[in-house]
Each structure stands twice: as structure tokens, then as C-alpha cells.
PDB file of N, CA and C in Angstrom:
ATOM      1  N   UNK A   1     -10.489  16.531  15.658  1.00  0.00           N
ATOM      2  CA  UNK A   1     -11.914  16.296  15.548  1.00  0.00           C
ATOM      3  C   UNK A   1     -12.292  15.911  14.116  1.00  0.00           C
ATOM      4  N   UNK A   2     -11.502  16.832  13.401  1.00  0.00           N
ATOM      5  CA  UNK A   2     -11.827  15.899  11.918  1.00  0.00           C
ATOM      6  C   UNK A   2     -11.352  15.061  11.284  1.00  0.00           C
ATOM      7  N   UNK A   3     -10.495  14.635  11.889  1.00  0.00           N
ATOM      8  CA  UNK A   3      -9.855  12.619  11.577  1.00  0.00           C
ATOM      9  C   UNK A   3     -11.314  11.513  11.999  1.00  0.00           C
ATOM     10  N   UNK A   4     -11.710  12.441  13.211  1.00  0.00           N
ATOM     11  CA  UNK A   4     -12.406  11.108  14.086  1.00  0.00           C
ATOM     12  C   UNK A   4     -14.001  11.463  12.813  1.00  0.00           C
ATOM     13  N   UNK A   5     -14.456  12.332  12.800  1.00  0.00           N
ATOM     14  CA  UNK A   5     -15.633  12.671  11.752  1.00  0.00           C
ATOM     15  C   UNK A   5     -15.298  11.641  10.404  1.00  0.00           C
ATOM     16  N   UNK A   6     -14.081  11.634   9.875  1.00  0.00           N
ATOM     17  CA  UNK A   6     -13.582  10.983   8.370  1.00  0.00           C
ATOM     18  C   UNK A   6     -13.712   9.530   9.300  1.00  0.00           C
ATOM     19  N   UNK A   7     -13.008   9.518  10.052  1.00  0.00           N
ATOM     20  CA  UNK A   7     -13.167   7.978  10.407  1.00  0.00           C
ATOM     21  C   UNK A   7     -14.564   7.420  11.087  1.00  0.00           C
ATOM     22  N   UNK A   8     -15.333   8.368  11.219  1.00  0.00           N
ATOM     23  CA  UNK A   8     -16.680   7.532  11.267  1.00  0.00           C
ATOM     24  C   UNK A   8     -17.625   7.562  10.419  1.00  0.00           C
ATOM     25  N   UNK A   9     -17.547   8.225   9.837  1.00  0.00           N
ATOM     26  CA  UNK A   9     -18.190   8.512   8.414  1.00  0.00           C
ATOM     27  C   UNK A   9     -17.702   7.057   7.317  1.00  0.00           C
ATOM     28  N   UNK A  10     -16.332   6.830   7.621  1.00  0.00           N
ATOM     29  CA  UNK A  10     -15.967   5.163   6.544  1.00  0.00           C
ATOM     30  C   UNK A  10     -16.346   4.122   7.515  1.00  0.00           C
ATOM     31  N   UNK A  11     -16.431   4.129   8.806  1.00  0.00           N
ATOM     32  CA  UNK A  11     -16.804   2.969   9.608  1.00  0.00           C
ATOM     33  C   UNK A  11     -17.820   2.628   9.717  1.00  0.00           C
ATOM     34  N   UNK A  12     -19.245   3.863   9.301  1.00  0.00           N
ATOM     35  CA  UNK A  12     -20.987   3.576   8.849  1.00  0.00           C
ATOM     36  C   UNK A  12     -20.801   3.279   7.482  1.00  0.00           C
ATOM     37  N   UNK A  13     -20.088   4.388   6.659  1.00  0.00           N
ATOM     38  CA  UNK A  13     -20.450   3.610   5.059  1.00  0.00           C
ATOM     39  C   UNK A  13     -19.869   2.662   4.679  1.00  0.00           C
ATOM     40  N   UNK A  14     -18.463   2.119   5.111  1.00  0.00           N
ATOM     41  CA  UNK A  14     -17.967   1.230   4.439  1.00  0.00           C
ATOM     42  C   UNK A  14     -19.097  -0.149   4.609  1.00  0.00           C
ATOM     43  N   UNK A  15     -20.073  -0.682   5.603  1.00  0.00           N
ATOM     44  CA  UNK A  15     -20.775  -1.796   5.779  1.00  0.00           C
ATOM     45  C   UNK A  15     -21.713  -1.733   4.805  1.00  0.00           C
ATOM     46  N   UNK A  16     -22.072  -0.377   4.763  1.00  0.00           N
ATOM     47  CA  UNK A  16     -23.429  -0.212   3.752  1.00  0.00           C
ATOM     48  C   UNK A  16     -23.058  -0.529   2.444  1.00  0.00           C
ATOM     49  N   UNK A  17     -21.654   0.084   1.724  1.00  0.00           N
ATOM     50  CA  UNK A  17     -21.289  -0.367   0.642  1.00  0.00           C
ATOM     51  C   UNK A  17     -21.064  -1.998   0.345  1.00  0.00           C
ATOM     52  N   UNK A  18     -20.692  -2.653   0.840  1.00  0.00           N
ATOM     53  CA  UNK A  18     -20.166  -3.980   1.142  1.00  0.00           C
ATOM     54  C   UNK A  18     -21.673  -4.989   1.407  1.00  0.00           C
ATOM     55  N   UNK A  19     -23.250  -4.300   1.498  1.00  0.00           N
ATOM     56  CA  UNK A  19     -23.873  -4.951   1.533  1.00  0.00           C
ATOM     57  C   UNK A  19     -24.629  -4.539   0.302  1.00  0.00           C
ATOM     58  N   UNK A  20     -24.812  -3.511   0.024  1.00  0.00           N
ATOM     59  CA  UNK A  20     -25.324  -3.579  -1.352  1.00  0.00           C
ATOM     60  C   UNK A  20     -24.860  -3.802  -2.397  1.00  0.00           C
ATOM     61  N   UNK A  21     -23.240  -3.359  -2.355  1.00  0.00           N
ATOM     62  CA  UNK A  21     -22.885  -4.525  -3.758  1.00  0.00           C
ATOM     63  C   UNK A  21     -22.293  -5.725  -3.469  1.00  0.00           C
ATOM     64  N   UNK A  22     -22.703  -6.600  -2.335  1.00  0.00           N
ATOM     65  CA  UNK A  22     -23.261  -7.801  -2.381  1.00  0.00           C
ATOM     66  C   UNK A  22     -23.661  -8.307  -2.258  1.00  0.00           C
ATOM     67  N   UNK A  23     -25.240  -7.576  -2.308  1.00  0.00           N
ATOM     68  CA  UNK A  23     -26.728  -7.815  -2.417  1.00  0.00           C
ATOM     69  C   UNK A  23     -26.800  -8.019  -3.975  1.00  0.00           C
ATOM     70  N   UNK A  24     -26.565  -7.167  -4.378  1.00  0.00           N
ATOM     71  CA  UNK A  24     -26.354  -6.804  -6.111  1.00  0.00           C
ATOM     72  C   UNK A  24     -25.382  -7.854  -6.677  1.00  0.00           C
ATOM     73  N   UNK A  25     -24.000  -8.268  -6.167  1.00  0.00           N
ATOM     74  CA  UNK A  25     -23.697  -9.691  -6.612  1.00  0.00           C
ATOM     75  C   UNK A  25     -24.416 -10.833  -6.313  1.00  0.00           C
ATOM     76  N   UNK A  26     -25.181 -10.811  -5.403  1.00  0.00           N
ATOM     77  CA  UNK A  26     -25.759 -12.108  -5.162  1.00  0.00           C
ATOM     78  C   UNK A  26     -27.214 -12.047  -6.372  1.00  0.00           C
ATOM     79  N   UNK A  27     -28.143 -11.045  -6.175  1.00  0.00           N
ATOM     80  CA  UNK A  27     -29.218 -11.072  -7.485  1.00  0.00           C
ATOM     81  C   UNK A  27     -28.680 -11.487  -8.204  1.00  0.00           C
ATOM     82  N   UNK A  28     -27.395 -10.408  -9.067  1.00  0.00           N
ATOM     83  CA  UNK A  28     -27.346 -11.054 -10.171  1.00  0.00           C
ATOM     84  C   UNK A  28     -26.734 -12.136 -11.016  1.00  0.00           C
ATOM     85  N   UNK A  29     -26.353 -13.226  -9.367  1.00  0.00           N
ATOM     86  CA  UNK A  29     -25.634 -14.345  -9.662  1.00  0.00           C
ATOM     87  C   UNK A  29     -27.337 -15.236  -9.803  1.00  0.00           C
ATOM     88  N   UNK A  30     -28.144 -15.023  -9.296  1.00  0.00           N
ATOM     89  CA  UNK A  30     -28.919 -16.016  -8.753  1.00  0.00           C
ATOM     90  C   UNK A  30     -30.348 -15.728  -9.758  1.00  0.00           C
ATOM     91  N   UNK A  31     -30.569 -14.622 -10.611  1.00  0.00           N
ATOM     92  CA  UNK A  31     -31.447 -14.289 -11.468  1.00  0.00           C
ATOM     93  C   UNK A  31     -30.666 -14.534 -13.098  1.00  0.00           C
ATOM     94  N   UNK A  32     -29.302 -14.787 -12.970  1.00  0.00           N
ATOM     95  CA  UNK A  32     -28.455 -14.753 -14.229  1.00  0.00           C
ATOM     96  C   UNK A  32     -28.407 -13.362 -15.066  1.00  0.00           C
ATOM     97  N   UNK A  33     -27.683 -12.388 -14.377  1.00  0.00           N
ATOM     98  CA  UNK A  33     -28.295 -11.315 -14.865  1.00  0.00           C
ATOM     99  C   UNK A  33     -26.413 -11.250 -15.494  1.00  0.00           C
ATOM    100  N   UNK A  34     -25.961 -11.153 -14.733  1.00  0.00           N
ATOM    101  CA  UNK A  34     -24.534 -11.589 -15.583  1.00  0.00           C
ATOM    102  C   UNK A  34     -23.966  -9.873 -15.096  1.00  0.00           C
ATOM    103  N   UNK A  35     -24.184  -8.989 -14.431  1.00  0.00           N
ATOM    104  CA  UNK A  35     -23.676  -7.722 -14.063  1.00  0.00           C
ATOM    105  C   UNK A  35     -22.291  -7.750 -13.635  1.00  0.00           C
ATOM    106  N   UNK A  36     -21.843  -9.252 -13.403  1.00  0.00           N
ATOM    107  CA  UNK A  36     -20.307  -8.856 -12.992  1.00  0.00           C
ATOM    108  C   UNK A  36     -19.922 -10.009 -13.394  1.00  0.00           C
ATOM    109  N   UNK A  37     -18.812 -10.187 -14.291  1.00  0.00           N
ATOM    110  CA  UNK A  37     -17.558 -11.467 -14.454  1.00  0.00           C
ATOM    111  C   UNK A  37     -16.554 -11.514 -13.971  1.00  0.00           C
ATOM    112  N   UNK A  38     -15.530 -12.217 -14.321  1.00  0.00           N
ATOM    113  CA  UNK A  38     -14.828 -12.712 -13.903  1.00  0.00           C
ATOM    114  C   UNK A  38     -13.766 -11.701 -14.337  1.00  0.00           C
ATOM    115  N   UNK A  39     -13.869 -11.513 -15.759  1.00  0.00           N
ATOM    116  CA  UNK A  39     -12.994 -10.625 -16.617  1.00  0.00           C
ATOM    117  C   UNK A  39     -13.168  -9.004 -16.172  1.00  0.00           C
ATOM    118  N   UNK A  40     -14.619  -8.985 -15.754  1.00  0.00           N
ATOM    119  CA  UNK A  40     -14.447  -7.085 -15.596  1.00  0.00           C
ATOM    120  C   UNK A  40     -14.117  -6.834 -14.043  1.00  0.00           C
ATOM    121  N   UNK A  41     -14.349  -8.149 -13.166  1.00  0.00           N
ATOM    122  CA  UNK A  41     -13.620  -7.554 -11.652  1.00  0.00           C
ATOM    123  C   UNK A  41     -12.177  -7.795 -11.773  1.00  0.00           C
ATOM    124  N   UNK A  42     -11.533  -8.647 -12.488  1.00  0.00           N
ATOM    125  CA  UNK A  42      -9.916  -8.563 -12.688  1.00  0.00           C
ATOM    126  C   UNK A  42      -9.213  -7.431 -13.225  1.00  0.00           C
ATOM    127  N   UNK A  43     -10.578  -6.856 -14.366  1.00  0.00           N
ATOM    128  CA  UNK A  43      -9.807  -5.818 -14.934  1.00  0.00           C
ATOM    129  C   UNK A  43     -10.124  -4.333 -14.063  1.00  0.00           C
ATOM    130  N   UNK A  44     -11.362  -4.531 -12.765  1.00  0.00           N
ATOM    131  CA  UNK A  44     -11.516  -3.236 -11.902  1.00  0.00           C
ATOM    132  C   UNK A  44     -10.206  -3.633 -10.731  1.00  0.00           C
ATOM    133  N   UNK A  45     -10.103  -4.634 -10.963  1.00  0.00           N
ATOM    134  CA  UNK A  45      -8.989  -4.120  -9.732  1.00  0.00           C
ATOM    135  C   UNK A  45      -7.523  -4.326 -10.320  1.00  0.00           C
ATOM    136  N   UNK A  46      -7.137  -4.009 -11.515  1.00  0.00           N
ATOM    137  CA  UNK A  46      -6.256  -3.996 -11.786  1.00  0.00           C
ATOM    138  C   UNK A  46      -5.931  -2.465 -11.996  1.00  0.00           C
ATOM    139  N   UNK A  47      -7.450  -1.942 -12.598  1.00  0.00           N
ATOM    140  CA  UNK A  47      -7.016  -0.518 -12.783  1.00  0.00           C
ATOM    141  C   UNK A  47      -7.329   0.320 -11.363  1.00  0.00           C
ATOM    142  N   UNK A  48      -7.702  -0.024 -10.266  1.00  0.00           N
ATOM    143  CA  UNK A  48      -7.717   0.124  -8.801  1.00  0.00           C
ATOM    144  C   UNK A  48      -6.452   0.260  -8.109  1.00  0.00           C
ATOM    145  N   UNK A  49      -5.320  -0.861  -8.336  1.00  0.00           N
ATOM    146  CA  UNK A  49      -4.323  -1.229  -8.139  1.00  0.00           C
ATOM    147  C   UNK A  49      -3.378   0.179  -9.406  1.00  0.00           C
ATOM    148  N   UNK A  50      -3.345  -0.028 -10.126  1.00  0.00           N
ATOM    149  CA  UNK A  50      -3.113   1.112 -11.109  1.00  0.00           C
ATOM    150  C   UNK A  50      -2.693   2.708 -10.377  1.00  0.00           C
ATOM    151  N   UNK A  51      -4.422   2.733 -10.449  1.00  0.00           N
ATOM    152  CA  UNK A  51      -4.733   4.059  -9.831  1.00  0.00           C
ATOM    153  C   UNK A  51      -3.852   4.382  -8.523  1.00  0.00           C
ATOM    154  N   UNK A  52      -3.923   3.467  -7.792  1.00  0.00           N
ATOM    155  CA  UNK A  52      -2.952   3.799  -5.747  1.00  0.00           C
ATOM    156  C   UNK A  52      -1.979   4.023  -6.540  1.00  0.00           C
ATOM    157  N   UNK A  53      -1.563   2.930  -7.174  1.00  0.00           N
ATOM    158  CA  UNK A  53       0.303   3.190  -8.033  1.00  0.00           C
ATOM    159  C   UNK A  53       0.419   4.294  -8.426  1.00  0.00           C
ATOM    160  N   UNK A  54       0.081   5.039  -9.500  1.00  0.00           N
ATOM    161  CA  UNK A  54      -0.066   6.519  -9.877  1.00  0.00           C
ATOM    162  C   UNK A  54      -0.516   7.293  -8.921  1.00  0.00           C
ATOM    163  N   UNK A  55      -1.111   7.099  -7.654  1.00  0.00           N
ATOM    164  CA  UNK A  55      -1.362   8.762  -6.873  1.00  0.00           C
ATOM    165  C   UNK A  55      -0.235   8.539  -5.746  1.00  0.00           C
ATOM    166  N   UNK A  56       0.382   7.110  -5.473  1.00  0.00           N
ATOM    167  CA  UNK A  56       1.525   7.463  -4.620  1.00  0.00           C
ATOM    168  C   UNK A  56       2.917   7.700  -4.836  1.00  0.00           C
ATOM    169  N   UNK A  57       3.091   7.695  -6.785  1.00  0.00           N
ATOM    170  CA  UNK A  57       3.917   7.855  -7.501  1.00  0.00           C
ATOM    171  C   UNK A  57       4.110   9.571  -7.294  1.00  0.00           C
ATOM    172  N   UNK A  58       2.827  10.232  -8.085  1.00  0.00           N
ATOM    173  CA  UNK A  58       2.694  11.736  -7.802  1.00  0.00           C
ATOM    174  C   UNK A  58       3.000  12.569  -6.780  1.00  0.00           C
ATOM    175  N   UNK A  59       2.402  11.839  -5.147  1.00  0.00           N
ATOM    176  CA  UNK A  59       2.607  12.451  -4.484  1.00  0.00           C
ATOM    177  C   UNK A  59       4.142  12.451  -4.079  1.00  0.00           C
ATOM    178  N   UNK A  60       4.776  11.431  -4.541  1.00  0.00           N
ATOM    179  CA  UNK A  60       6.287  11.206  -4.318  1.00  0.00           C
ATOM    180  C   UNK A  60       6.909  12.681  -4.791  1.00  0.00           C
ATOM    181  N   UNK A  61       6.820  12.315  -6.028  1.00  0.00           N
ATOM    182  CA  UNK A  61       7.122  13.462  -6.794  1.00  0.00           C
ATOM    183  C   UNK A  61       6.870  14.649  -6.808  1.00  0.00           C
ATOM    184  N   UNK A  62       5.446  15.140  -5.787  1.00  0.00           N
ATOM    185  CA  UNK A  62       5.357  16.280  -5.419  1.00  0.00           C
ATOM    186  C   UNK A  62       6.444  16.725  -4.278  1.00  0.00           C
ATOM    187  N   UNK A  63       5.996  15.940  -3.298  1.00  0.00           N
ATOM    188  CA  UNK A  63       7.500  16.179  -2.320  1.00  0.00           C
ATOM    189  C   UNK A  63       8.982  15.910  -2.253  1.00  0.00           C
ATOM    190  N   UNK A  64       9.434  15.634  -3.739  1.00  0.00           N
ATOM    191  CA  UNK A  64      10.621  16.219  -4.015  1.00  0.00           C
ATOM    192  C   UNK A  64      10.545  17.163  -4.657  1.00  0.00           C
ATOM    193  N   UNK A  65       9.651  17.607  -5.514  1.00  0.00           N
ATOM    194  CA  UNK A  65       9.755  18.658  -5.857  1.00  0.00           C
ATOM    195  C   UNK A  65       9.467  19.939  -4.176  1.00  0.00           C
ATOM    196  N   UNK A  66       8.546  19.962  -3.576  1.00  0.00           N
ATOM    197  CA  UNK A  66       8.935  20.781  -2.652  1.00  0.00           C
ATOM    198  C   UNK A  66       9.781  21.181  -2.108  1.00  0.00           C
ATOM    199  N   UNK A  67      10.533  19.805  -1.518  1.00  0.00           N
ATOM    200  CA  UNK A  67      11.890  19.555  -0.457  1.00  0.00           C
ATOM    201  C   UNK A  67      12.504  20.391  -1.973  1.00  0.00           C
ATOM    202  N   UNK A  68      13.249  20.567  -2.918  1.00  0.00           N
ATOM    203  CA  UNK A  68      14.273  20.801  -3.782  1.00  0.00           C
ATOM    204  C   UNK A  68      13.821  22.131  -3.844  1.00  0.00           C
ATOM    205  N   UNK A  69      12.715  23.101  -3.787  1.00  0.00           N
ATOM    206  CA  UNK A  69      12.463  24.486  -3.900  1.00  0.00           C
ATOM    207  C   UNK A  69      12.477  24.895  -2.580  1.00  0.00           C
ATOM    208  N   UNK A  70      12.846  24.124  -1.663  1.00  0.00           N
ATOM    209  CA  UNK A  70      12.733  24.644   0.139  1.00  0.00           C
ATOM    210  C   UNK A  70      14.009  25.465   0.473  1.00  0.00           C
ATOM    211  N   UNK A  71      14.455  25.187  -0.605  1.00  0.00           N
ATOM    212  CA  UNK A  71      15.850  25.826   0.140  1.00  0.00           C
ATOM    213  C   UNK A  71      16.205  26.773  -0.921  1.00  0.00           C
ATOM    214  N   UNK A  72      15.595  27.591  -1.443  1.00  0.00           N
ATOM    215  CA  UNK A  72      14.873  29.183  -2.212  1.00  0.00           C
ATOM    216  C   UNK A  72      14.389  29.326  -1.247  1.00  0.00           C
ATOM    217  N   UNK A  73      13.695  29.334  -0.009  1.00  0.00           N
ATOM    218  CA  UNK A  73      12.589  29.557   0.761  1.00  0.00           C
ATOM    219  C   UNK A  73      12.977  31.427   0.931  1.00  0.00           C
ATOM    220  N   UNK A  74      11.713  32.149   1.179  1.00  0.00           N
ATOM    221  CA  UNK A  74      12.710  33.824   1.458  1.00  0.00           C
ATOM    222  C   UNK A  74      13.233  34.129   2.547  1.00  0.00           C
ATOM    223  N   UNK A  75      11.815  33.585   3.562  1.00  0.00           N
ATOM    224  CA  UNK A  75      11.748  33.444   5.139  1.00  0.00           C
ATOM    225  C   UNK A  75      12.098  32.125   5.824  1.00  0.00           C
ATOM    226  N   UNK A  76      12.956  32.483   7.152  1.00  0.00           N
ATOM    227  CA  UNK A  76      13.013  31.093   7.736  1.00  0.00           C
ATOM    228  C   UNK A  76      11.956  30.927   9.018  1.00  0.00           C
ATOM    229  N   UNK A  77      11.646  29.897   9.534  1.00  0.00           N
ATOM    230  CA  UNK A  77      10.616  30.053  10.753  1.00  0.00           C
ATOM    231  C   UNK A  77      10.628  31.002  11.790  1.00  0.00           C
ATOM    232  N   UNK A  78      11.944  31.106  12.273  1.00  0.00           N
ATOM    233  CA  UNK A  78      12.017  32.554  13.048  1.00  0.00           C
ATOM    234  C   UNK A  78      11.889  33.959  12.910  1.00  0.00           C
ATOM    235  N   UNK A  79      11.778  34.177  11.596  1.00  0.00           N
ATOM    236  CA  UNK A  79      11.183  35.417  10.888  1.00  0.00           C
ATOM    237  C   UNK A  79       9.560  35.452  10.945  1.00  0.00           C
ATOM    238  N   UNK A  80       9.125  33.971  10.638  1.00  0.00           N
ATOM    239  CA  UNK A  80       7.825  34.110  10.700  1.00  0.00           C
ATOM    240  C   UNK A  80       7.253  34.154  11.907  1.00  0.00           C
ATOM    241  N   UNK A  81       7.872  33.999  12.866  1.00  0.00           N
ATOM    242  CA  UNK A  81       7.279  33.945  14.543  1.00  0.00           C
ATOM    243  C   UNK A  81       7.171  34.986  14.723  1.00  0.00           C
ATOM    244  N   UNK A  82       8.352  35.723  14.699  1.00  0.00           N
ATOM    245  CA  UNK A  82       8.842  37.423  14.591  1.00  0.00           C
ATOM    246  C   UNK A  82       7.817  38.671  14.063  1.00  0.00           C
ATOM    247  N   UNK A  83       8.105  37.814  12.935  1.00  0.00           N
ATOM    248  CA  UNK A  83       6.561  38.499  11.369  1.00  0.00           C
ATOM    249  C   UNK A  83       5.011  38.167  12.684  1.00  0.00           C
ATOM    250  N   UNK A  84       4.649  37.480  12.891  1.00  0.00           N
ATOM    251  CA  UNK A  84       3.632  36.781  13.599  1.00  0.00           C
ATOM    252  C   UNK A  84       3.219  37.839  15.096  1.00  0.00           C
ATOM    253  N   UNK A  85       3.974  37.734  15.911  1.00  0.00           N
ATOM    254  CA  UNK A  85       4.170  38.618  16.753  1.00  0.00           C
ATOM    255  C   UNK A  85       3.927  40.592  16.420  1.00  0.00           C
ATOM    256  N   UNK A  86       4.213  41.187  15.792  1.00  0.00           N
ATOM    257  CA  UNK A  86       4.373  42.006  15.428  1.00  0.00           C
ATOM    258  C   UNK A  86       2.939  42.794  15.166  1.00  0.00           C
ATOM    259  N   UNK A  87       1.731  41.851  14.998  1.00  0.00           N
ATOM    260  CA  UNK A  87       0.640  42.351  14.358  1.00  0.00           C
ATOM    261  C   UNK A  87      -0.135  42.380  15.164  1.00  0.00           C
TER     262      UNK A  87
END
């Protein structure tokens, strides 16, 4: 139930975003207001592109670090069913 909530929640906002900032590119192409170039959307989606690179780098690296402390683990799953049962 809360996949489908996240996924409708980006399927109303994502349109709304996508029309106001390009409502807002279009003003300020057409009043010369100059709010966006050429140079600062190359350089937002470079550091956009950046950013995914570094959080799917991390999370890499989190789950080797897990997987490599998994096997320290104290309990194995059948202890915890066991443990589980008991109470």
C-alpha cells in the first residue's frame, strides 16, 4: 500500500513540477529575464548526474560492507523463529 501512495503522489506532482518550471522557463525566455542559461542547466545536470553517481556508489558500499559483517552474525534465522515463537 505504500509503494502505490509513493507512486501516486510522483504521478500528481511530477506534471505540476514540469509545468511550472516551464511556465517559469517560458516567462523568463519571453520577458528576457535571463533566470536560466545555457551554462547553469549544463552545470545542474551535471551535478544531478554527480549526485545519482555518489548515492549509488555509497549504497554499493554499504552492502558490502553488510554482506562482509553477515557472517559475525550471533543468530541464524532459525534461532530467530525459535526466539519468535517462545514469547
Amino acid at each position: 500500500m505504500q509503494e502505490f501512495r509513493e507512486s501516486l503522489l510522483i504521478m500528481v506532482s511530477l506534471p505540476i513540477y514540469v509545468i511550472v518550471i516551464g511556465g517559469e522557463l517560458l516567462y523568463s525566455y519571453f520577458h528576457n529575464k535571463q533566470y536560466y542559461t545555457g551554462k547553469g542547466i549544463l552545470a545542474n545536470v551535471y551535478l544531478s548526474a554527480l549526485n545519482f553517481t555518489l548515492d549509488i556508489l555509497v549504497r554499493g558500499v554499504c552492502l558490502l560492507v553488510l554482506n562482509y559483517f553477515y557472517q559475525f552474525r550471533f543468530l541464524k534465522y532459525s534461532m530467530l523463529f525459535y526466539i519468535g515463537w517462545c514469547y
